[in-house]
N, C-alpha and C. Protein backbone atom coordinates (compact mmCIF):
# COMPACT_ATOMS: atom_id res chain seq x y z
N UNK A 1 11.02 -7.33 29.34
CA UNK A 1 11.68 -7.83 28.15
C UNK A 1 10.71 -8.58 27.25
N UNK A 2 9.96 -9.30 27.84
CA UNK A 2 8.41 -10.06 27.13
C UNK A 2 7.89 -9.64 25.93
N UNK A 3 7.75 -7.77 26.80
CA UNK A 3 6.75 -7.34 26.26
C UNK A 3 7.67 -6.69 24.95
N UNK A 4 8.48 -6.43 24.77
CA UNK A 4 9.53 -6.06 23.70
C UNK A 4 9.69 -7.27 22.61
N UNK A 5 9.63 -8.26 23.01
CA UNK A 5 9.59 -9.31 22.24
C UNK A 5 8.55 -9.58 21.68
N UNK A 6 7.35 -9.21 21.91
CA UNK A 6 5.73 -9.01 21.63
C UNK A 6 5.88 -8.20 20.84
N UNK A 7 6.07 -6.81 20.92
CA UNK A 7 6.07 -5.73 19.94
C UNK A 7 7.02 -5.95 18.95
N UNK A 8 8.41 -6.58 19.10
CA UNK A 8 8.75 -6.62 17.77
C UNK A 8 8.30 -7.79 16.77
N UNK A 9 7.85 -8.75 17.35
CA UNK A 9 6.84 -9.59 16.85
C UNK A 9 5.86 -8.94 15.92
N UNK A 10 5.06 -7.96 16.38
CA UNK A 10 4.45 -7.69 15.90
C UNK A 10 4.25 -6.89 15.01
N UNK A 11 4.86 -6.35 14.93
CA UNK A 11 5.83 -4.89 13.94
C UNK A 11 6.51 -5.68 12.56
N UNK A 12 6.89 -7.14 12.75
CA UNK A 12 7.09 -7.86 11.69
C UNK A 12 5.91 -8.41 11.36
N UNK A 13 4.94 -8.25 11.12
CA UNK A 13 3.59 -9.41 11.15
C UNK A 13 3.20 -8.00 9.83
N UNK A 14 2.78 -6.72 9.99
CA UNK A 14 2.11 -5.67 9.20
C UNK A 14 2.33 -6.78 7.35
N UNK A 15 3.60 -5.74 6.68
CA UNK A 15 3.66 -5.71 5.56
C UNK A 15 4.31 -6.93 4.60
N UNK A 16 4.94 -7.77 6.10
CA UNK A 16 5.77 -9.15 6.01
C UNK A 16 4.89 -10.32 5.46
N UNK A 17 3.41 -9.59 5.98
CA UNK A 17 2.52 -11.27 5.40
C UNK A 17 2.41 -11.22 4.31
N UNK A 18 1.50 -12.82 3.71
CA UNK A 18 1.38 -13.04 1.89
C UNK A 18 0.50 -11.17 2.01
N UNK A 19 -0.53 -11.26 2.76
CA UNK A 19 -1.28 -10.06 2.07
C UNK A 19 -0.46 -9.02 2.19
N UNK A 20 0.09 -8.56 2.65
CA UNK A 20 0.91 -7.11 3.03
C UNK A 20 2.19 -7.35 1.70
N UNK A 21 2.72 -8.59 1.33
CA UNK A 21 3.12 -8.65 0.20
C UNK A 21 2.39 -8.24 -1.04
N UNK A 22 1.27 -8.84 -1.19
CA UNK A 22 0.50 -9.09 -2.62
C UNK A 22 0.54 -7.31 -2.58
N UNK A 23 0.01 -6.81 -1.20
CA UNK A 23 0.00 -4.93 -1.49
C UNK A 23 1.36 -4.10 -1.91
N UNK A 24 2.08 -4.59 -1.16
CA UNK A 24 3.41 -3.98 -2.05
C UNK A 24 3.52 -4.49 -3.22
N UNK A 25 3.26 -5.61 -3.92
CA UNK A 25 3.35 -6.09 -5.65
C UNK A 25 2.46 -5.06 -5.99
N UNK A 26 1.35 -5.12 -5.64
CA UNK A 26 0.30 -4.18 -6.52
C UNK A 26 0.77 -2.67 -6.70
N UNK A 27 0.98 -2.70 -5.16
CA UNK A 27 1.82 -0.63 -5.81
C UNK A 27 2.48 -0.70 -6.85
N UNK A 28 4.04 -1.88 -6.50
CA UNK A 28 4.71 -1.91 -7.87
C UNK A 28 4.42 -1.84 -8.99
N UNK A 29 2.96 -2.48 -9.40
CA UNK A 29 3.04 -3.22 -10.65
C UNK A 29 2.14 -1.60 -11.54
N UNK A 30 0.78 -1.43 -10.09
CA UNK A 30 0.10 0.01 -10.97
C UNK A 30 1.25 1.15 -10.80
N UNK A 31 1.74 1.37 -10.30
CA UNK A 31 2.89 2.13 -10.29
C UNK A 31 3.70 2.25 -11.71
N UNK A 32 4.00 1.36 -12.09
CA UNK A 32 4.49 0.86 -13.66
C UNK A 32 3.90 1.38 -14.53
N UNK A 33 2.52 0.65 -14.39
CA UNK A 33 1.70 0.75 -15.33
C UNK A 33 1.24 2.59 -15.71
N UNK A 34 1.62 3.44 -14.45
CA UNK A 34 0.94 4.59 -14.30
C UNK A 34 2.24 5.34 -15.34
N UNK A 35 3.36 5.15 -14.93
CA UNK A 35 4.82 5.71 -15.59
C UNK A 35 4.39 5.01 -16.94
N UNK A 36 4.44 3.86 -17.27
CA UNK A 36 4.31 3.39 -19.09
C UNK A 36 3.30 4.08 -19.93
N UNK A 37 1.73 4.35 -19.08
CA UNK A 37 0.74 4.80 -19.85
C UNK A 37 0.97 6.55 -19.97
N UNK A 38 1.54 7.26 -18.33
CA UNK A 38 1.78 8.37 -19.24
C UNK A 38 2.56 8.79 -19.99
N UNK A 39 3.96 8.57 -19.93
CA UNK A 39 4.84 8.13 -21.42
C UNK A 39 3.79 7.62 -22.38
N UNK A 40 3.29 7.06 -22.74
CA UNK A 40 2.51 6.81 -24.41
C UNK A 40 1.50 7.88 -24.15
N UNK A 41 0.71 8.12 -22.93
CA UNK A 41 -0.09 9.38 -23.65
C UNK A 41 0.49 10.74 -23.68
N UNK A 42 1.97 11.03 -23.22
CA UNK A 42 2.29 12.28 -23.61
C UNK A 42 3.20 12.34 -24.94
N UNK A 43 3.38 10.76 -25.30
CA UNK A 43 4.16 10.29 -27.10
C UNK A 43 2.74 10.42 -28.22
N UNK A 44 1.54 9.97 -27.80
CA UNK A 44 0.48 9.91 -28.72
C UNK A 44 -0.48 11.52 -28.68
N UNK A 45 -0.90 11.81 -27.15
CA UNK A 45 -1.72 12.59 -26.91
C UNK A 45 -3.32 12.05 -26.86
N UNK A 46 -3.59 11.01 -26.60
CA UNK A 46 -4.32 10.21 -26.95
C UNK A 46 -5.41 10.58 -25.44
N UNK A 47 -6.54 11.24 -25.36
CA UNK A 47 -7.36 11.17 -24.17
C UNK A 47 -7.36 10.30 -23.45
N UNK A 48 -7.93 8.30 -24.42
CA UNK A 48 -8.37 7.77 -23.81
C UNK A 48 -7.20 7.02 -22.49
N UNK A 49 -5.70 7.59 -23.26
CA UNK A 49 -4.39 7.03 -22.58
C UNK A 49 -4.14 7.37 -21.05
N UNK A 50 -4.56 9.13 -21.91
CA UNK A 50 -4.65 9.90 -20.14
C UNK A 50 -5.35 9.98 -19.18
N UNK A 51 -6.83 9.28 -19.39
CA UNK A 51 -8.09 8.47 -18.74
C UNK A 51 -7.09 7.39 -18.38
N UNK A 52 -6.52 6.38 -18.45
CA UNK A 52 -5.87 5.26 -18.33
C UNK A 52 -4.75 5.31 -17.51
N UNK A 53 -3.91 6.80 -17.60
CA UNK A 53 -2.84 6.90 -16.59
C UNK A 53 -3.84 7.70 -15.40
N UNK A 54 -4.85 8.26 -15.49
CA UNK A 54 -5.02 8.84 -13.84
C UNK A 54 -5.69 7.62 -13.09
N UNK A 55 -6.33 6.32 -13.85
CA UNK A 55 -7.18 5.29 -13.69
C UNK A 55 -5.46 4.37 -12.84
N UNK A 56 -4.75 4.51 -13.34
CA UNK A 56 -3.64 3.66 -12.88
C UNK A 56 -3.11 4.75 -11.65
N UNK A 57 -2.84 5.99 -11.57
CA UNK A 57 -2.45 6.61 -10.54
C UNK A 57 -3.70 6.45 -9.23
N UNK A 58 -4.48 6.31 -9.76
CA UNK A 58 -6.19 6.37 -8.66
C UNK A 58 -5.40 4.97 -8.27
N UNK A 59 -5.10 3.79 -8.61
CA UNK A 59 -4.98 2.71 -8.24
C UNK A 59 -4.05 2.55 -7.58
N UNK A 60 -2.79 3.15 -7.49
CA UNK A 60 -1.52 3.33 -6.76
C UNK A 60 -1.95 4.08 -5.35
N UNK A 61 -2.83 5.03 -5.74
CA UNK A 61 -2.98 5.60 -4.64
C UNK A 61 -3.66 4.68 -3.47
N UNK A 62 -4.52 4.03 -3.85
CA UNK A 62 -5.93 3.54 -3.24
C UNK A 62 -4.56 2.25 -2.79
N UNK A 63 -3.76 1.56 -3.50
CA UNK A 63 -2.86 0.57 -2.51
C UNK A 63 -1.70 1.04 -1.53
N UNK A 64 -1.82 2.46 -1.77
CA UNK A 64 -0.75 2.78 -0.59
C UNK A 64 -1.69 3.01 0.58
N UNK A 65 -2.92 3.49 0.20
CA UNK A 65 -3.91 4.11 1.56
C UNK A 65 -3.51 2.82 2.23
N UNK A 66 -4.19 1.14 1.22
CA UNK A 66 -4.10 -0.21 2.01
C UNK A 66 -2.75 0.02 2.41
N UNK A 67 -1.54 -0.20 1.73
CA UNK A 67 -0.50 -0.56 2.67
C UNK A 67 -0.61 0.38 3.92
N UNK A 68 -0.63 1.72 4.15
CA UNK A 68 -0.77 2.17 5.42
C UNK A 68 -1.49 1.16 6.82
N UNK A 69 -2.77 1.23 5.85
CA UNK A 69 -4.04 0.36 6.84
C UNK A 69 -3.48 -0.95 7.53
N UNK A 70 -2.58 -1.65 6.52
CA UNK A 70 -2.21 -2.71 6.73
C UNK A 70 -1.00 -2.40 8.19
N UNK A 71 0.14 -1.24 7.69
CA UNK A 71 0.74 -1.00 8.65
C UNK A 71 0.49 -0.49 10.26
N UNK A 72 -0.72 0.22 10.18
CA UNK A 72 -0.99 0.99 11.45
C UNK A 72 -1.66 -0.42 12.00
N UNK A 73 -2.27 -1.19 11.62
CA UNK A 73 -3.41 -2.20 12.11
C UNK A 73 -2.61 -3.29 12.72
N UNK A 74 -1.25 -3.28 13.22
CA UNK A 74 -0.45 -4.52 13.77
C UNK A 74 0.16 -3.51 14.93
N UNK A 75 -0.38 -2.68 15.45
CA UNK A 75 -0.12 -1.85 16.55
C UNK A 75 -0.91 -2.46 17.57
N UNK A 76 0.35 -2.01 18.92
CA UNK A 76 -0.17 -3.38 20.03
C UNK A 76 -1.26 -2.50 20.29
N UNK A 77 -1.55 -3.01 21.32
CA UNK A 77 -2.70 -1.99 22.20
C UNK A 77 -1.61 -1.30 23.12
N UNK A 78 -2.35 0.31 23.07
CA UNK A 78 -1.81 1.15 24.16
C UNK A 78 -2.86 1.87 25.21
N UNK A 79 -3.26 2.65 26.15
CA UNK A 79 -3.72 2.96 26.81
C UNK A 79 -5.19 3.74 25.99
N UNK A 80 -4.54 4.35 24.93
CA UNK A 80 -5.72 5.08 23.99
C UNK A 80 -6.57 4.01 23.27
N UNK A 81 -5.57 3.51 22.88
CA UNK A 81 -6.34 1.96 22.30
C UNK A 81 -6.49 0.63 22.99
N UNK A 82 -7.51 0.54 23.37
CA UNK A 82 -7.06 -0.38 25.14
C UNK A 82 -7.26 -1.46 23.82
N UNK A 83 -7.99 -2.07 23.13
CA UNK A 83 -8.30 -3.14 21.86
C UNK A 83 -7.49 -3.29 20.75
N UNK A 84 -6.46 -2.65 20.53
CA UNK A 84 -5.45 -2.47 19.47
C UNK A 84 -6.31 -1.55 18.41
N UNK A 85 -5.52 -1.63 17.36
CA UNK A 85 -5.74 -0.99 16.09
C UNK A 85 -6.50 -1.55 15.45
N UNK A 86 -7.08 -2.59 15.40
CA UNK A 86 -7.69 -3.32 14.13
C UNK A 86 -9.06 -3.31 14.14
């Protein structure tokens, strides 16, 4: 039973902390930013807009890779991973 209480411990620790927060704000916020800029560059047609929405999608992407990282890396140790994930 310990050890169940350990793992769900720990399974709340990933995306629950300030940092695993600040990474979910950031998806949110380039996420936004990626939907607002391509709406104006498909209203203007403007290159430098559509440089600006793949620059904001590159950035969404690159904080979900982190949120993953963040999630897999609060995995206990198992037999494959005698040291945990981190």
């Amino acid at each position: 039973m310990g050890h169940k209480r350990l793992k769900h411990g720990v399974e709340e620790m990933g995306l629950r902390t300030v940092s695993g927060r600040v990474v979910l704000t950031a998806i949110g916020i380039n996420g936004c930013n990626f939907v607002f800029k391509l709406c104006a560059w498909l209203y203007t047609g403007s290159h430098s807009l559509f440089s600006e929405c793949i620059h904001s999608l590159a950035d969404t992407v690159n904080q979900l890779i982190l949120a993953y990282g963040i999630h897999k890396s609060v995995q206990i140790a198992d037999p494959d991973h005698p040291y945990g994930y981190t």
